[in-house]
N, C-alpha and C. Protein backbone atom coordinates (compact mmCIF):
# COMPACT_ATOMS: atom_id res chain seq x y z
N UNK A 1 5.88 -31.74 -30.27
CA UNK A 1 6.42 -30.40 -30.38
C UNK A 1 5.29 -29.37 -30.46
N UNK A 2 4.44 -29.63 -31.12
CA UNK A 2 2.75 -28.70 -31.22
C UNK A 2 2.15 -28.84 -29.64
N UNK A 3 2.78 -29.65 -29.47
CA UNK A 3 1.55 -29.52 -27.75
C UNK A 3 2.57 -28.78 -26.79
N UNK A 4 3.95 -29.03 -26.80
CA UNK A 4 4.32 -27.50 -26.11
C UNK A 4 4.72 -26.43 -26.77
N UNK A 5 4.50 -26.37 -28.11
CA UNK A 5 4.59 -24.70 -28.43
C UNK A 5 3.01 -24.29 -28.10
N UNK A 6 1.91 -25.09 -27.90
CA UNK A 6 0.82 -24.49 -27.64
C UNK A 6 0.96 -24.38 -25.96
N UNK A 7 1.47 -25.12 -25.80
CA UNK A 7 1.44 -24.54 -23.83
C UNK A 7 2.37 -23.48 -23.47
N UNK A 8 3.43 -23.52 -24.29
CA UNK A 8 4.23 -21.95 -24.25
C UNK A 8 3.65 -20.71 -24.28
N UNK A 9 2.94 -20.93 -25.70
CA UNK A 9 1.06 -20.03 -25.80
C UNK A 9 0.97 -19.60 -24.93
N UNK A 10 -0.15 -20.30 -24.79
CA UNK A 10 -1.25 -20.52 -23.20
C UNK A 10 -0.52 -19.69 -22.44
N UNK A 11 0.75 -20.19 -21.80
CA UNK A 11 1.29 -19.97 -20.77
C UNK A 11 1.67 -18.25 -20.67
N UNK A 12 2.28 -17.92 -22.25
CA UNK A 12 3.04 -16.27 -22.02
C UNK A 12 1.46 -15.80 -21.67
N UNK A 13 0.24 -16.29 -21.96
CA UNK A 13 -0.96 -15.61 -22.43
C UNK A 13 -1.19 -15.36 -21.16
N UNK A 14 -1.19 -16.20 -20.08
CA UNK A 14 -1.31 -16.17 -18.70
C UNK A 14 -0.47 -14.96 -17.85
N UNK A 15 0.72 -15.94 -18.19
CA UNK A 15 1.67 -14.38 -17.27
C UNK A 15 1.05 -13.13 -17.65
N UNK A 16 0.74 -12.43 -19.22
CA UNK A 16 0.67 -11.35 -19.17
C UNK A 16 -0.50 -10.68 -19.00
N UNK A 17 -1.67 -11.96 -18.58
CA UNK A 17 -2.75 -11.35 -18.12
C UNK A 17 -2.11 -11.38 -16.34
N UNK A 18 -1.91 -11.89 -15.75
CA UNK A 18 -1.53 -11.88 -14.52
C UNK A 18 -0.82 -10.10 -14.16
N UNK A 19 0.05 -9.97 -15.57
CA UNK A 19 1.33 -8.72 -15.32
C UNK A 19 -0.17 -7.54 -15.31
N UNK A 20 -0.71 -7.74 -16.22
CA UNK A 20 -1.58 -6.32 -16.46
C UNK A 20 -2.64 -6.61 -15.22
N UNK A 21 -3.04 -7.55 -14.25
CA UNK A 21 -3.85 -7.64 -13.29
C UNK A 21 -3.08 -6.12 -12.30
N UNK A 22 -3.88 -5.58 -11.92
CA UNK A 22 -3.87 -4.28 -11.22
C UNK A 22 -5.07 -3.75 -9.93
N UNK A 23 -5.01 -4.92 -8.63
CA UNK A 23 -6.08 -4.11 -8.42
C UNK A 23 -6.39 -2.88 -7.25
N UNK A 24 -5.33 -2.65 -7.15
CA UNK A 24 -5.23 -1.82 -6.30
C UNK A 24 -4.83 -0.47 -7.12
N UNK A 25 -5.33 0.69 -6.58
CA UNK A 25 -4.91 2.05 -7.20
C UNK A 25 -4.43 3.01 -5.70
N UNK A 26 -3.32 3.73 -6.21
CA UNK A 26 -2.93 4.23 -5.01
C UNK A 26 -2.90 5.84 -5.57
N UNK A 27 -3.00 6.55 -4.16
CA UNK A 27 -3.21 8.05 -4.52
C UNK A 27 -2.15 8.65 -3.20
N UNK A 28 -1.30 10.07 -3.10
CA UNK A 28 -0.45 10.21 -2.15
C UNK A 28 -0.98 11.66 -2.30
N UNK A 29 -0.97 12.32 -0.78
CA UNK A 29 -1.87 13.65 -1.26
C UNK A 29 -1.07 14.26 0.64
N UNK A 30 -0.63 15.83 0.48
CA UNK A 30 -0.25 15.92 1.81
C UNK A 30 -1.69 17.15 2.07
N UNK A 31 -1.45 17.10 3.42
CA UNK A 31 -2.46 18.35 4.04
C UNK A 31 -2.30 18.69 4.77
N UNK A 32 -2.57 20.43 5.28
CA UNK A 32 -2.10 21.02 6.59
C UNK A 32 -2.81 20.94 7.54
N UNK A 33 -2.08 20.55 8.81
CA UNK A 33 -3.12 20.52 9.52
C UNK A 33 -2.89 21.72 10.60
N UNK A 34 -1.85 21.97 10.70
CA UNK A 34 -1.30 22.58 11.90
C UNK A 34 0.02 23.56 11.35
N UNK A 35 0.58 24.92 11.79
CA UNK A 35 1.77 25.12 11.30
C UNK A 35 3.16 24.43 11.03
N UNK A 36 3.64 24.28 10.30
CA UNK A 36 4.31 23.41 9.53
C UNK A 36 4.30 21.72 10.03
N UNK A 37 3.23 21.36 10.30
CA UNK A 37 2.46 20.35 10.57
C UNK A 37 1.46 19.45 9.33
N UNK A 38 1.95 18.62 8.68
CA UNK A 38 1.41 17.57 7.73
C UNK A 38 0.90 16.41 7.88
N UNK A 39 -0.20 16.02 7.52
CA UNK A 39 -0.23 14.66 7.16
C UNK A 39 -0.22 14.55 5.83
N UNK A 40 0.69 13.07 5.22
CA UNK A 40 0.66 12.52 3.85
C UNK A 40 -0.27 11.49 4.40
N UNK A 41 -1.49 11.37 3.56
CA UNK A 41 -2.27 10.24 3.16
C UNK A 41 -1.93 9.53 1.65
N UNK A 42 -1.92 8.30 1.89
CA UNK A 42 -1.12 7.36 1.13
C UNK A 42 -2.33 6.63 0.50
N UNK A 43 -3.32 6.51 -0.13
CA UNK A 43 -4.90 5.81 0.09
C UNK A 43 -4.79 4.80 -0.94
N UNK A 44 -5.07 3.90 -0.67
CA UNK A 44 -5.74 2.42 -1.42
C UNK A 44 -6.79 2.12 -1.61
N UNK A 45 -6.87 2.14 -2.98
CA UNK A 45 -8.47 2.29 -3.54
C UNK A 45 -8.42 0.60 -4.20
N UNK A 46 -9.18 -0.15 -3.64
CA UNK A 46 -8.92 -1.99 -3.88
C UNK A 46 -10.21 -2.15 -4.80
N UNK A 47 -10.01 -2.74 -5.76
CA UNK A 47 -11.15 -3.64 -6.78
C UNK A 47 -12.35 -4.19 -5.73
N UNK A 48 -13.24 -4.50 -6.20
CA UNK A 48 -14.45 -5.47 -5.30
C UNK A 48 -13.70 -6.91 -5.22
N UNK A 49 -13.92 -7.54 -4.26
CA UNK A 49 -13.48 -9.23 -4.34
C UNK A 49 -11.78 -9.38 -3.75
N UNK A 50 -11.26 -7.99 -3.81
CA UNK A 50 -9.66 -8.09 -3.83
C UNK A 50 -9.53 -7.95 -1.79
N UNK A 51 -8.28 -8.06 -1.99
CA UNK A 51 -8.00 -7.48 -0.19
C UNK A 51 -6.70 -6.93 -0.19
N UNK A 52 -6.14 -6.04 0.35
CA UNK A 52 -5.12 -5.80 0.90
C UNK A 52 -4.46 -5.86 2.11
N UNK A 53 -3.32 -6.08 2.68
CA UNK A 53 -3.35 -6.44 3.98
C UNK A 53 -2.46 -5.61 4.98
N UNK A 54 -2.99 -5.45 6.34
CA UNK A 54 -2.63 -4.79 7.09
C UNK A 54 -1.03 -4.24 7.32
N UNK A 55 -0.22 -3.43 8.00
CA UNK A 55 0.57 -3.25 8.09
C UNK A 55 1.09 -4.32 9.87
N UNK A 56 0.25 -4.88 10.08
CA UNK A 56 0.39 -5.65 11.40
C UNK A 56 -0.35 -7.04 11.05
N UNK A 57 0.39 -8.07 11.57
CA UNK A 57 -0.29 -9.42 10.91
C UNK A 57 -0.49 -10.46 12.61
N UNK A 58 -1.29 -11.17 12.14
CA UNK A 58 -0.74 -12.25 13.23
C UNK A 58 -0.13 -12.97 13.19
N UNK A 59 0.66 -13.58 14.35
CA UNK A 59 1.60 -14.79 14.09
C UNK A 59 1.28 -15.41 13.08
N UNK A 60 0.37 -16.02 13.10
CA UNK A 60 -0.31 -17.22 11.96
C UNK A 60 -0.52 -17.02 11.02
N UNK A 61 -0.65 -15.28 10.47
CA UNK A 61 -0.47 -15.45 9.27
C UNK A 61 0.60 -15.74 8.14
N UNK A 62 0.08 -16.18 6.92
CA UNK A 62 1.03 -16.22 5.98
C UNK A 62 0.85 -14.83 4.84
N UNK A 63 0.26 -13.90 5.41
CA UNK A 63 0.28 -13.18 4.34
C UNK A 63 1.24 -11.85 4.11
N UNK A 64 1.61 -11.65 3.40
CA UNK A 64 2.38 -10.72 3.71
C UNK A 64 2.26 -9.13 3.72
N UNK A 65 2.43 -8.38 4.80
CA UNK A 65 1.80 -7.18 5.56
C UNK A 65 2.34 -6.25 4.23
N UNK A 66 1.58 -4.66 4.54
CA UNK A 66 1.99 -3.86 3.23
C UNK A 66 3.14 -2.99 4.62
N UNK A 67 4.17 -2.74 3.38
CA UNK A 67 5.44 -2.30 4.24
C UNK A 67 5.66 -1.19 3.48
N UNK A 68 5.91 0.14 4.38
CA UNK A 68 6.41 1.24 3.58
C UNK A 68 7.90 1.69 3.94
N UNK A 69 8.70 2.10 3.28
CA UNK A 69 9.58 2.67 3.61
C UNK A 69 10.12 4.39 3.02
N UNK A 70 10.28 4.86 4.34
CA UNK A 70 10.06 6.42 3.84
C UNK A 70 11.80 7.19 4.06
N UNK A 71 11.84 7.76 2.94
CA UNK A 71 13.50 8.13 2.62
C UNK A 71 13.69 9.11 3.73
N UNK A 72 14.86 9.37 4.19
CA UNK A 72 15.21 10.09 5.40
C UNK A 72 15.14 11.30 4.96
N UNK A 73 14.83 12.83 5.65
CA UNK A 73 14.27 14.36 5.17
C UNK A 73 14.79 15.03 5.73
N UNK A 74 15.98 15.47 5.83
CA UNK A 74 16.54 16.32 6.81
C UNK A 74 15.69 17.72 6.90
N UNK A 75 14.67 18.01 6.11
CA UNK A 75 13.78 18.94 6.22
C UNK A 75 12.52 19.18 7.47
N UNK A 76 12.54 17.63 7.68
CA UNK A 76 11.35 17.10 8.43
C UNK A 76 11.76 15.99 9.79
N UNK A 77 10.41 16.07 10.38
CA UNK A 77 10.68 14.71 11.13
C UNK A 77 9.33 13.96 11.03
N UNK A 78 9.37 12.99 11.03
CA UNK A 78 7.98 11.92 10.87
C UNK A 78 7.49 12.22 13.33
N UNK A 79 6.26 12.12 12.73
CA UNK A 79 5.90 12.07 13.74
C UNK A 79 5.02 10.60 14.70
N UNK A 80 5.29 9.80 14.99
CA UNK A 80 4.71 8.72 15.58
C UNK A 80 4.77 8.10 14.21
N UNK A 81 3.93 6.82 14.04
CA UNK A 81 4.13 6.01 13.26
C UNK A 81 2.81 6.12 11.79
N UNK A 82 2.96 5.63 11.02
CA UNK A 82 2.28 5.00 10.12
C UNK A 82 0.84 4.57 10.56
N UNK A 83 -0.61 5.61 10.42
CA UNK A 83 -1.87 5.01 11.11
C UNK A 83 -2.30 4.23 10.02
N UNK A 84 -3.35 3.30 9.86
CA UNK A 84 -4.22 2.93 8.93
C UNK A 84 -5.72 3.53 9.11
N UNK A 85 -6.59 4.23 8.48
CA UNK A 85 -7.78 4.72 8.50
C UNK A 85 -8.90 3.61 7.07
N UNK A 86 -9.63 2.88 8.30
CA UNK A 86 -9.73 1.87 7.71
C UNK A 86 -10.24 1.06 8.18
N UNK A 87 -11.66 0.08 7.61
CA UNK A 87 -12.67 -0.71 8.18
C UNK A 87 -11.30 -2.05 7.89
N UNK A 88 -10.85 -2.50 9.22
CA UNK A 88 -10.07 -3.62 9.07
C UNK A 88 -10.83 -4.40 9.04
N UNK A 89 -10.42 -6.20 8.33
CA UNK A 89 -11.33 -7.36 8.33
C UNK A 89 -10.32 -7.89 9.11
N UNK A 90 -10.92 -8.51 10.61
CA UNK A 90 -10.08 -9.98 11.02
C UNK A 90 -10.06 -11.35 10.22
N UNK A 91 -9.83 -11.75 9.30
CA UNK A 91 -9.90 -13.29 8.58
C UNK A 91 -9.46 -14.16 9.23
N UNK A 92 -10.13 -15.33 9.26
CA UNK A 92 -10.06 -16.74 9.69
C UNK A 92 -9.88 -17.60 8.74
N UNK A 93 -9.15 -18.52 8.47
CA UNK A 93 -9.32 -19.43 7.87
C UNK A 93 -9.08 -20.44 8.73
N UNK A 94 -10.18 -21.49 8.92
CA UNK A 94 -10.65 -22.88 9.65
C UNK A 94 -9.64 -23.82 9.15
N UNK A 95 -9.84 -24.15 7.67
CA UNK A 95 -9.00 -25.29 6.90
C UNK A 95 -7.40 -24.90 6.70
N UNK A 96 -7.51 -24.17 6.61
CA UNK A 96 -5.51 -23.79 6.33
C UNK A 96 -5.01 -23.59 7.97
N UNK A 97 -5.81 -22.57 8.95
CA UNK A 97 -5.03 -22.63 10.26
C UNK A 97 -4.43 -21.42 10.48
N UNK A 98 -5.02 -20.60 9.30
CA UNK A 98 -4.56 -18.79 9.44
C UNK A 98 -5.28 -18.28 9.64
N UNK A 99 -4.71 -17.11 9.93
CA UNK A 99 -5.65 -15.95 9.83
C UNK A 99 -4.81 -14.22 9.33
N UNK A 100 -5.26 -13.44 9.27
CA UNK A 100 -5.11 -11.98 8.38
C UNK A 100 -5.42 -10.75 9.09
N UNK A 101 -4.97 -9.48 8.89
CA UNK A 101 -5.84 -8.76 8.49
C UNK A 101 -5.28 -7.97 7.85
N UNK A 102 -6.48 -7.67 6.88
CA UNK A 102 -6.98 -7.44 5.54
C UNK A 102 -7.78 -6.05 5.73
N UNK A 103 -8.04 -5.20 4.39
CA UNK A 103 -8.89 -4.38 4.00
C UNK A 103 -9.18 -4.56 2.75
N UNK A 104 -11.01 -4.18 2.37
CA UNK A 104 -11.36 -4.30 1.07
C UNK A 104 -11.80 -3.10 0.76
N UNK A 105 -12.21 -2.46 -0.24
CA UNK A 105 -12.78 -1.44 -0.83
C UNK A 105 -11.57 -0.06 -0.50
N UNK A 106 -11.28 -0.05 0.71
CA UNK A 106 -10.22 1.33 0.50
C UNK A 106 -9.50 1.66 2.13
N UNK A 107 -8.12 1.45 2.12
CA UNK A 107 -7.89 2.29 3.38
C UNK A 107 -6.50 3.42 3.13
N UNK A 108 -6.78 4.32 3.96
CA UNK A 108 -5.92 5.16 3.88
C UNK A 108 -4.86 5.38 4.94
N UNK A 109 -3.66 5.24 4.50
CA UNK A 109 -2.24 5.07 5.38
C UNK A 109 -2.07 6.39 5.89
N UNK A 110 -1.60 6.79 7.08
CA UNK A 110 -1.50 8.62 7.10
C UNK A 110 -0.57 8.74 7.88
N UNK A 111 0.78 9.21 7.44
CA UNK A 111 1.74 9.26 8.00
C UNK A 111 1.96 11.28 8.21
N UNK A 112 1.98 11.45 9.85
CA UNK A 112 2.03 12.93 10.16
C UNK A 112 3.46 13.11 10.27
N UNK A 113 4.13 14.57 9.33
CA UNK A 113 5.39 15.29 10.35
C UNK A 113 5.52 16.80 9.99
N UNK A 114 6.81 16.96 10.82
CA UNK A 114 6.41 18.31 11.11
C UNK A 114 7.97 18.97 10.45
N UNK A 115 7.74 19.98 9.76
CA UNK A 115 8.57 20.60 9.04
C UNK A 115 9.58 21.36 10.19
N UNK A 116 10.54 21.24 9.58
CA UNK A 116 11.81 21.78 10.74
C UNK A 116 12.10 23.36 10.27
N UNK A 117 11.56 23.81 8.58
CA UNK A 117 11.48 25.55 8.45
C UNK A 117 10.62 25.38 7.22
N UNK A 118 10.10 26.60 7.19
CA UNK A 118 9.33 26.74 5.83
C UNK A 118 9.91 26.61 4.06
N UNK A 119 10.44 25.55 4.12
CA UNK A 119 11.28 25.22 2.71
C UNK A 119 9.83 24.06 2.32
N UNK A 120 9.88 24.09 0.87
CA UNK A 120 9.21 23.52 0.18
C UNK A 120 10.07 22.30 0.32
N UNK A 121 9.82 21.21 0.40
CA UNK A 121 10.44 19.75 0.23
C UNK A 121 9.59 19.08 -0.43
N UNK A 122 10.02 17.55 -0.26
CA UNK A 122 8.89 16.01 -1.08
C UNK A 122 9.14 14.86 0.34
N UNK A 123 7.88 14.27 0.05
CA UNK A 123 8.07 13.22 0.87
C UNK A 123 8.05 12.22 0.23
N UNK A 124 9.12 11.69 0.13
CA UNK A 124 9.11 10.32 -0.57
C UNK A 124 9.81 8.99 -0.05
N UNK A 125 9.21 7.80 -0.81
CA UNK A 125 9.96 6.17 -0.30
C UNK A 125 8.64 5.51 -1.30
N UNK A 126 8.68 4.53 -0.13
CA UNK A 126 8.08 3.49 -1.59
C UNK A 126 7.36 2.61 -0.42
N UNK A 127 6.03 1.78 -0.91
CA UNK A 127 5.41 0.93 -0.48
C UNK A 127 5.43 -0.01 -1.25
N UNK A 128 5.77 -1.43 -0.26
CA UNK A 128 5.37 -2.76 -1.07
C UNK A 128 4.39 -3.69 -0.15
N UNK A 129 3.61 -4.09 -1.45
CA UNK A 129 2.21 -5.04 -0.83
C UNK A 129 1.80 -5.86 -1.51
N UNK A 130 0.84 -6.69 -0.99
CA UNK A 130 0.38 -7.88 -1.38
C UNK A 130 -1.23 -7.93 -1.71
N UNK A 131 -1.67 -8.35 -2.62
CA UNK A 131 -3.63 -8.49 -3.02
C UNK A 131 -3.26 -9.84 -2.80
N UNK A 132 -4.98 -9.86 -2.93
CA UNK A 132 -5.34 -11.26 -2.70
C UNK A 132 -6.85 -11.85 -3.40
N UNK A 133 -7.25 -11.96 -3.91
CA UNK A 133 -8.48 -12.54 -3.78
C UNK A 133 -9.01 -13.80 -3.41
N UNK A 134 -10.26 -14.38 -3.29
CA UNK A 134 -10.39 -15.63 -2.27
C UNK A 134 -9.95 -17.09 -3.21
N UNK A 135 -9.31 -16.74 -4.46
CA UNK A 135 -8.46 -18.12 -5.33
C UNK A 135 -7.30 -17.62 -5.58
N UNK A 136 -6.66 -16.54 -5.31
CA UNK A 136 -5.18 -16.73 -5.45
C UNK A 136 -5.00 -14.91 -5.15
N UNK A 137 -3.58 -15.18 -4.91
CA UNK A 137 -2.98 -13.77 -4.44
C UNK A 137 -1.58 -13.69 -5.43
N UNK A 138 -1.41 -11.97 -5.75
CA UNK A 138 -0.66 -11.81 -6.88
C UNK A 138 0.77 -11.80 -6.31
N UNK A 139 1.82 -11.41 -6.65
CA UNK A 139 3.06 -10.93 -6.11
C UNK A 139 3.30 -9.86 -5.54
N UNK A 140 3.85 -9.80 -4.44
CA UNK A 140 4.37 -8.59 -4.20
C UNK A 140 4.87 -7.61 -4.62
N UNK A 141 4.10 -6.14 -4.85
CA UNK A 141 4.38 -5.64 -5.89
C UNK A 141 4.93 -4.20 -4.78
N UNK A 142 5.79 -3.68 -5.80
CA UNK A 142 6.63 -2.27 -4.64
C UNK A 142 6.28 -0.55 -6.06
N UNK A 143 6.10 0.00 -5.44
CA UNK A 143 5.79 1.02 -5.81
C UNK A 143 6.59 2.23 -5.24
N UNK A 144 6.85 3.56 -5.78
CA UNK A 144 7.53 5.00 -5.14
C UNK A 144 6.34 5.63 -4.71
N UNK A 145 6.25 6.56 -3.56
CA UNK A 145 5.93 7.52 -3.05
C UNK A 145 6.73 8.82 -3.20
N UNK A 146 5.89 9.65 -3.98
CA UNK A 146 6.16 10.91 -3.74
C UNK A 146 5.37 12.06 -3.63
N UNK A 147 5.64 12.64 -2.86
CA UNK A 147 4.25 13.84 -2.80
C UNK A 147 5.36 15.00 -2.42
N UNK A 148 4.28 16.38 -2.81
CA UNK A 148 5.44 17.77 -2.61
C UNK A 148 4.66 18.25 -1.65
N UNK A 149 5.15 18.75 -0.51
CA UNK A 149 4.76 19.28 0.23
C UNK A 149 4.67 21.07 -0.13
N UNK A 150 3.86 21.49 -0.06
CA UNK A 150 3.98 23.06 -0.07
C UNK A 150 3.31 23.35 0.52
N UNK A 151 4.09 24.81 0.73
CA UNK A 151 4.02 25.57 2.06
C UNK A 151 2.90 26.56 1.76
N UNK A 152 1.97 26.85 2.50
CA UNK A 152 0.53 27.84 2.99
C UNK A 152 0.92 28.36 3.58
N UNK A 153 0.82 29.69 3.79
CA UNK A 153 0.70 30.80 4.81
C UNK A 153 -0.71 30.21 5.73
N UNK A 154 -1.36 29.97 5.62
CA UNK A 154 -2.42 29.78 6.99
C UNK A 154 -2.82 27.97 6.84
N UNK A 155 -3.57 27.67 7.79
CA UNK A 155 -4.37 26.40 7.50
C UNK A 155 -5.37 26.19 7.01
C-alpha cells in the first residue's frame, strides 16, 4: 500500500509539472497596412530545444499541424489564407520513417482582411497546436484569439 501511495505521489508530481510546462508564448497584434486593410499577426515565441509545427504537414507525418480557426465577421472579410513568416525546418526522421515541418525560436502567422466600413470590430477564434521537443511532445493545447482592430485615419 506505501509503494502505491508513493507512485500516486510521484505521479500527481509529474502531471503537474507537465500542466505548468509552457513553451510556447503567443502574442496577437493587428496593423494597417492599407485603407481599411489589416494584417493580424498571431506570433510564436518557442523556448530553445522546443518546436512547433507547421500549418502544412507531410503525408508521413505524425505530427500534428497548428490549426486556427477564425470566428465569422460580418464586419470583415479575410483575405487569402493564413501565411507563416518563418525560418521553416524540414525534419527527417531515418528510424521512425517521418518527417515534419517544424519551427524553432519564433514564427509569425499573418492573417490579412479588409474591413467592409470604418466600425471598430475584434478579430477573434482560437488556435490549437502541438510542441515538441527531441524526447517527448506535450498535448495539444487550444488557445482564443482576440485582437481589436481600430480604426486610424491614415496609415
Amino acid at each position: 500500500m506505501k509503494r502505491f501511495l508513493l507512485f500516486v505521489i510521484i505521479f500527481s508530481f509529474v502531471l503537474a509539472g507537465n500542466a505548468q510546462l509552457n513553451p510556447v508564448t503567443w502574442s496577437f497584434s493587428a496593423t494597417k497596412i492599407a485603407d481599411k486593410t489589416y494584417e493580424i499577426h498571431m506570433k510564436a515565441i518557442i523556448q530553445s530545444g522546443w518546436h512547433l509545427y507547421s500549418q502544412t504537414q507531410p503525408e508521413d507525418a505524425i505530427a500534428i499541424p497548428t490549426t486556427f480557426v477564425i470566428n465569422n465577421n460580418p464586419l470583415f472579410t479575410k483575405e487569402g489564407t493564413i501565411k507563416e513568416v518563418g525560418k521553416i525546418e524540414k525534419m527527417k526522421d531515418a528510424t521512425l520513417g517521418v518527417s515534419a515541418n517544424q519551427y524553432s525560436g519564433s514564427v509569425d502567422f499573418v492573417q490579412k482582411i479588409k474591413l467592409k466600413s470604418n466600425a471598430k470590430t475584434n478579430f477573434t477564434g482560437s488556435v490549437e497546436f502541438q510542441t515538441c521537443d527531441d524526447k517527448k511532445c506535450l498535448p495539444p493545447k487550444k488557445i482564443n484569439i482576440n485582437v481589436a482592430i481600430k480604426i486610424f485615419s491614415n496609415i
